[in-house]
Protein backbone atom coordinates (compact mmCIF):
# COMPACT_ATOMS: atom_id res chain seq x y z
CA UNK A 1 0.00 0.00 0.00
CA UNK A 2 0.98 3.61 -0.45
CA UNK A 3 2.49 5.89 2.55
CA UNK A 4 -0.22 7.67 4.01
CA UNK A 5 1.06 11.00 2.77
CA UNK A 6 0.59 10.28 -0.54
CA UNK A 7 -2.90 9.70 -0.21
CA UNK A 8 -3.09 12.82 1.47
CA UNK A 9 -1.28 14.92 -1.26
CA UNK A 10 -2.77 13.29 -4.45
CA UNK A 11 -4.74 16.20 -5.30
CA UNK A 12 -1.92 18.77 -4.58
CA UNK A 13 0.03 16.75 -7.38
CA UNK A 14 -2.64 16.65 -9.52
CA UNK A 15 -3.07 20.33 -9.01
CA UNK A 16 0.27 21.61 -9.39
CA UNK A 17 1.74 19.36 -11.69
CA UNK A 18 -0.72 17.47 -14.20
CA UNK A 19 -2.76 18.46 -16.91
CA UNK A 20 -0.19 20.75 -18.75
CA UNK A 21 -0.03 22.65 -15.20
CA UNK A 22 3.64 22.33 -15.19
CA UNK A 23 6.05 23.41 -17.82
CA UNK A 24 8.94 20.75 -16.64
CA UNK A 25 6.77 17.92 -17.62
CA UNK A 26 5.11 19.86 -20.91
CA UNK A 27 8.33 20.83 -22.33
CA UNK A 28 11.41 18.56 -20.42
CA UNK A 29 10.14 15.68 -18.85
CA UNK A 30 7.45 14.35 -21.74
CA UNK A 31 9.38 15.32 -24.49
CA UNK A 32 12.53 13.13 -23.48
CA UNK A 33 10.58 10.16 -22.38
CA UNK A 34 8.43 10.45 -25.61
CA UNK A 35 12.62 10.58 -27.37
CA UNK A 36 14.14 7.69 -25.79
CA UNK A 37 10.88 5.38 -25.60
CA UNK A 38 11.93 5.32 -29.20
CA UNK A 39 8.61 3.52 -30.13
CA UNK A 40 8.99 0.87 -28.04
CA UNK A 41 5.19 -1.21 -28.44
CA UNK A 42 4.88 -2.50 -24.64
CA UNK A 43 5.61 0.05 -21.84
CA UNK A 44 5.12 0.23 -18.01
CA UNK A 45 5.27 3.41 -16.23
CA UNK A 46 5.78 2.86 -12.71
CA UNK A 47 4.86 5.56 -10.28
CA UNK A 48 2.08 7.14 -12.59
CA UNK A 49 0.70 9.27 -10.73
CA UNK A 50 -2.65 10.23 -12.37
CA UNK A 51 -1.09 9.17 -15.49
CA UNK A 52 0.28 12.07 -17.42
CA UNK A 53 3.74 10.56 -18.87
CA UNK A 54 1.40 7.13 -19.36
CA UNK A 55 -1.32 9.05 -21.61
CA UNK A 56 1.14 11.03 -23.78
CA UNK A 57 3.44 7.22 -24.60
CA UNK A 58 -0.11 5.95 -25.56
CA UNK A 59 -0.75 9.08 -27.45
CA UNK A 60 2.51 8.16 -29.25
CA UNK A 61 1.02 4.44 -29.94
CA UNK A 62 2.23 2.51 -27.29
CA UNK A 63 0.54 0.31 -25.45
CA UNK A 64 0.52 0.97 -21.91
CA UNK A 65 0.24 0.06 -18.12
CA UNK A 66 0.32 3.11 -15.45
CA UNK A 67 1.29 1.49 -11.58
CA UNK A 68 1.04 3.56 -8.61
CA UNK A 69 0.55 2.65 -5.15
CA UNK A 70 -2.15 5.45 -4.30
CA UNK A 71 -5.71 4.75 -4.74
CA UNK A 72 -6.30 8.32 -5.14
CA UNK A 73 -3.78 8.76 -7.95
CA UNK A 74 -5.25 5.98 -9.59
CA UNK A 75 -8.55 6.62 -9.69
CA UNK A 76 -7.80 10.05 -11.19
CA UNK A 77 -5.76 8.72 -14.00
CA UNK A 78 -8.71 6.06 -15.08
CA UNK A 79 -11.43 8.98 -15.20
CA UNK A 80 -8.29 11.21 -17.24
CA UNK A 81 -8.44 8.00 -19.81
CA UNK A 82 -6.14 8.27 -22.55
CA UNK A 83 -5.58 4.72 -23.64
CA UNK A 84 -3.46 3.17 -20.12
CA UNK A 85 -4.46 0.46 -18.58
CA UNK A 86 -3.97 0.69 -14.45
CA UNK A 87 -2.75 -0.99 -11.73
CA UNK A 88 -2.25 -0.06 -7.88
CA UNK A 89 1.08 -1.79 -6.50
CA UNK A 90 4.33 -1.22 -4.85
CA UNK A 91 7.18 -0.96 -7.48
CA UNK A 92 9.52 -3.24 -5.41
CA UNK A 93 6.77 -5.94 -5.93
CA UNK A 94 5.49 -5.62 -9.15
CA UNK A 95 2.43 -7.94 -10.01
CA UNK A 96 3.84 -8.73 -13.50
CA UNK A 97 5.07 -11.29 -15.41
CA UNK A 98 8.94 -11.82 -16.36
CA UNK A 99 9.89 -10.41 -19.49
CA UNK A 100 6.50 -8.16 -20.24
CA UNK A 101 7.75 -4.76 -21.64
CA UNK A 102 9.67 -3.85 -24.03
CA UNK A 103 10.06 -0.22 -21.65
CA UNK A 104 9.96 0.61 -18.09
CA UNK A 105 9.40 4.24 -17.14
CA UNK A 106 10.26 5.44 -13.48
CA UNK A 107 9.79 9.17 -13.23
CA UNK A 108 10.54 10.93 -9.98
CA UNK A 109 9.98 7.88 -7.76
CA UNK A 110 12.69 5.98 -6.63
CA UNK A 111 14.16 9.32 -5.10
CA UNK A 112 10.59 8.80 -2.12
CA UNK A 113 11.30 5.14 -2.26
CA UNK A 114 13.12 2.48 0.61
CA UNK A 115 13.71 -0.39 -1.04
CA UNK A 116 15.18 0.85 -4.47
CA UNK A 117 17.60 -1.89 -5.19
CA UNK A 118 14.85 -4.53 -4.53
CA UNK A 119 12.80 -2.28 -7.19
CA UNK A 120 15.47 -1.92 -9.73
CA UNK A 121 15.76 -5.77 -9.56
CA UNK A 122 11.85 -5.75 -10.55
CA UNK A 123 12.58 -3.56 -12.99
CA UNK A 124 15.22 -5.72 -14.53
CA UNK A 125 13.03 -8.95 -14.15
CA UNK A 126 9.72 -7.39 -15.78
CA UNK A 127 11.96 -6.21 -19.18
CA UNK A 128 12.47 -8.05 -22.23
CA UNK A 129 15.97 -8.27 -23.75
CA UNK A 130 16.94 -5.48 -25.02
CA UNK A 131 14.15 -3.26 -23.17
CA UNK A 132 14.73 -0.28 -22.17
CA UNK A 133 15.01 1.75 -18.44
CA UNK A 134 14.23 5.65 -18.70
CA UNK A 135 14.54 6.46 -15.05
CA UNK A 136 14.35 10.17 -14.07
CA UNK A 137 15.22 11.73 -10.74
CA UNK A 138 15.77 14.91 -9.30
CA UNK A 139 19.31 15.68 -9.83
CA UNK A 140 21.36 13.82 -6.55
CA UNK A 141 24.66 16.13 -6.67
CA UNK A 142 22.64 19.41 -7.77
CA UNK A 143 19.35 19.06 -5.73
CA UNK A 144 21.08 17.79 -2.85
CA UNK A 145 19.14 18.74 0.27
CA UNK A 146 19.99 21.96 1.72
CA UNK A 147 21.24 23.33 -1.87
CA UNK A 148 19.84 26.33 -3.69
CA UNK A 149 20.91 29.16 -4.69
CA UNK A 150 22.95 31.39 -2.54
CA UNK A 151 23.39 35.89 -2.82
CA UNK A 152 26.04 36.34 -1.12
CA UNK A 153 25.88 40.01 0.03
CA UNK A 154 29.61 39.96 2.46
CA UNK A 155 31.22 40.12 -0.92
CA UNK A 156 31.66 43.43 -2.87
CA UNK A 157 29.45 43.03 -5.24
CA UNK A 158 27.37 40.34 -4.21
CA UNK A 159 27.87 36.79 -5.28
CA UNK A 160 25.35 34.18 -6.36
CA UNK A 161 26.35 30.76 -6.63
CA UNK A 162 24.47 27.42 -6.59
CA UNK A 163 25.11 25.50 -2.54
CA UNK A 164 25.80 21.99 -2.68
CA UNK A 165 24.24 20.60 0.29
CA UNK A 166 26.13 16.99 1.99
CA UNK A 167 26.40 14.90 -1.13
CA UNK A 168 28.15 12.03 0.36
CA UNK A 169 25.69 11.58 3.63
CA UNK A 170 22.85 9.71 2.64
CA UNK A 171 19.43 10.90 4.40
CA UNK A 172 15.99 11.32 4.49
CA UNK A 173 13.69 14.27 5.03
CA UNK A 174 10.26 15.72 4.86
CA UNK A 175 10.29 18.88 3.17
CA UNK A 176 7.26 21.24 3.39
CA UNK A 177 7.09 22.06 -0.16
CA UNK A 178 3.95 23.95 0.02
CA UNK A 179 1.56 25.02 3.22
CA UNK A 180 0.79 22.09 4.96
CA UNK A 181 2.19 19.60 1.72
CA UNK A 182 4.79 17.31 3.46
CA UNK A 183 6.70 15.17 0.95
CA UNK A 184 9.39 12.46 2.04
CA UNK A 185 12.68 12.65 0.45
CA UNK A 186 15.29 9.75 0.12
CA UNK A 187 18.48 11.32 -0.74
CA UNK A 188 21.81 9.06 -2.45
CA UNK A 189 24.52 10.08 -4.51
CA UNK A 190 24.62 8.96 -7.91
CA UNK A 191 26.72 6.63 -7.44
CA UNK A 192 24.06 4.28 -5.29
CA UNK A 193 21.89 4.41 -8.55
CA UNK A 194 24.56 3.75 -11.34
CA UNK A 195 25.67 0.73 -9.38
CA UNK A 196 21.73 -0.71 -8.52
CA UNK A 197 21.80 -0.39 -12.36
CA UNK A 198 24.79 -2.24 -12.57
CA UNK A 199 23.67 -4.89 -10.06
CA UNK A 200 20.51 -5.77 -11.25
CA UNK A 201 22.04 -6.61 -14.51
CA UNK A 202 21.03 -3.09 -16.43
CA UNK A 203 24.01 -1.22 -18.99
CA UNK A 204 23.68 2.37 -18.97
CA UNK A 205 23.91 3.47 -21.96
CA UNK A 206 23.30 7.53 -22.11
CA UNK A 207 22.84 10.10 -19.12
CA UNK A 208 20.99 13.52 -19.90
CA UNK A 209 21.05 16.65 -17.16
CA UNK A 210 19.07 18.97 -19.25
CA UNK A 211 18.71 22.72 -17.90
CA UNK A 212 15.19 24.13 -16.37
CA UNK A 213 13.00 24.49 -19.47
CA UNK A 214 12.04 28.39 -20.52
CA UNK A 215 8.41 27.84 -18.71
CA UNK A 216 10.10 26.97 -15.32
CA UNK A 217 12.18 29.90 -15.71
CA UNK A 218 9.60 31.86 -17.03
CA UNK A 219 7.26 31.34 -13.85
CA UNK A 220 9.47 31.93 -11.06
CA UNK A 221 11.67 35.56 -11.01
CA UNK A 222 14.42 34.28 -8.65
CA UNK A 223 15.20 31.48 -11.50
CA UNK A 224 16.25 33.70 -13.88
CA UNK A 225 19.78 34.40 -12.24
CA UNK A 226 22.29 32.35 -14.91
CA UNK A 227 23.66 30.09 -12.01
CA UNK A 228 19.95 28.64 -12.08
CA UNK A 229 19.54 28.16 -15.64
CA UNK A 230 22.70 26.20 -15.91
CA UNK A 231 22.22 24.01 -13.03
CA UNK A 232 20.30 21.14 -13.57
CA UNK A 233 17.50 20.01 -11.63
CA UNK A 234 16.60 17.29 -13.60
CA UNK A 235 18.85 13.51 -14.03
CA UNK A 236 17.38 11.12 -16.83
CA UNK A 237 19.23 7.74 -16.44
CA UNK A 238 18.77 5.51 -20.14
CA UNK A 239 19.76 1.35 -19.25
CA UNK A 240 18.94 -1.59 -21.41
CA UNK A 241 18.56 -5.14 -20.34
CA UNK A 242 20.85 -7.02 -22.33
CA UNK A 243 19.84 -9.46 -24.80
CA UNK A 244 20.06 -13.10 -24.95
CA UNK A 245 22.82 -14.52 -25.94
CA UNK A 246 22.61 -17.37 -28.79
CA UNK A 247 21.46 -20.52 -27.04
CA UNK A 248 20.63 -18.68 -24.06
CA UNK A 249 17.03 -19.21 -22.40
């Protein structure tokens, strides 16, 4: 089942960013996953949310299966439509059969998530040879917690630069991202993630740290400062699942 929270905060999501709300997912997030799907017939999106990055690979004429473990997020994304089929489960305990998808899509998830080798090993299991792993995160050197941009007004003039919070330290918090919105944050460093590729048996095989998209920038003043735009918030991860040797089964 889901953590509580998430129940709690499905329509805050839904709110702020579905439904062409927010301008990371219009113009960075959909547009790369819609790239490196590549046209790939059988997809899973895991963590769906209400669906958005499920709908717009269906749009694209994929067939595809949105899992999320909220009941609330879920119920949203049926009456949103769009071609997805849904189902609610946990991603390290996927209720799938080995070797289903030809893609696996895990956007902004693992990142709120425990057990993230376990789920990475799912991942792995539930891919065909030569399927494909598009797993975006929020940057884990650049959106480190306790980083942001710093104006630092001791110095003569001022200097901005971008604060790189404890990279190395691995933690978890619960950051009040809005009034009364609570959201649970597993931080690793990148290195935790490569390797969980590595172990369950994944090959990355391209990274992409694109900057904030215009409309991000566009919507928030205190983005507009250069060190912002060239700092990354976003980390899209691309791994295949090797395939089968000759006389392999």
């Amino acid at each position: 089942m889901s953590e509580p929270h998430w129940d709690d905060h499905a329509d805050w999501w839904q709110r702020e960013f579905t439904d062409g709300v927010d301008p990371e997912y219009v113009e960075q997030i959909i547009p790369l996953a819609l790239e490196y799907l590549g046209g790939r017939r059988d997809v899973l999106d895991i963590g769906t949310g209400e669906g958005q990055v499920a709908r717009a690979a269906a749009a694209g004429g994929s067939i595809v299966v949105g899992l999320d473990p909220t009941a609330a997020q879920i119920e949203v994304a049926a009456t949103r439509g769009g071609g997805p089929s849904y189902v609610q489960a946990t991603c390290d305990l996927l209720p799938i059969l080995d070797r289903s998808f030809d893609a696996v899509i895990v956007c902004l998830v693992f990142e709120h998530v425990d057990a993230f080798e376990a789920s990475l090993a799912e991942v792995a299991r539930v891919l065909r040879p030569g399927g494909r792993l598009l797993f975006f995160l929020n940057h884990p050197l650049l959106q480190t917690p306790h980083s942001g941009m710093i104006i630092d007004h001791m110095i003569d003039p001022p200097e901005t630069y971008w604060r790189i919070g404890p990279y190395l330290r691995e933690a978890v918090t619960v950051e009040e991202v809005q009034k009364d919105v609570h959201v649970r944050f597993v931080h690793r460093p990148l290195g935790r993630y490569v390797n969980g590729l590595v172990d369950a048996g994944l090959q990355l095989v391209r990274m992409e740290e694109p900057a904030p998209p215009p409309g991000f920038i566009a919507k928030a003043g205190e983005y507009e400062h250069d060190v912002v735009q060239t700092t990354p918030r976003l980390l899209l991860l691309v791994a295949e699942k090797p395939t089968l040797r000759s006389g392999s089964t």
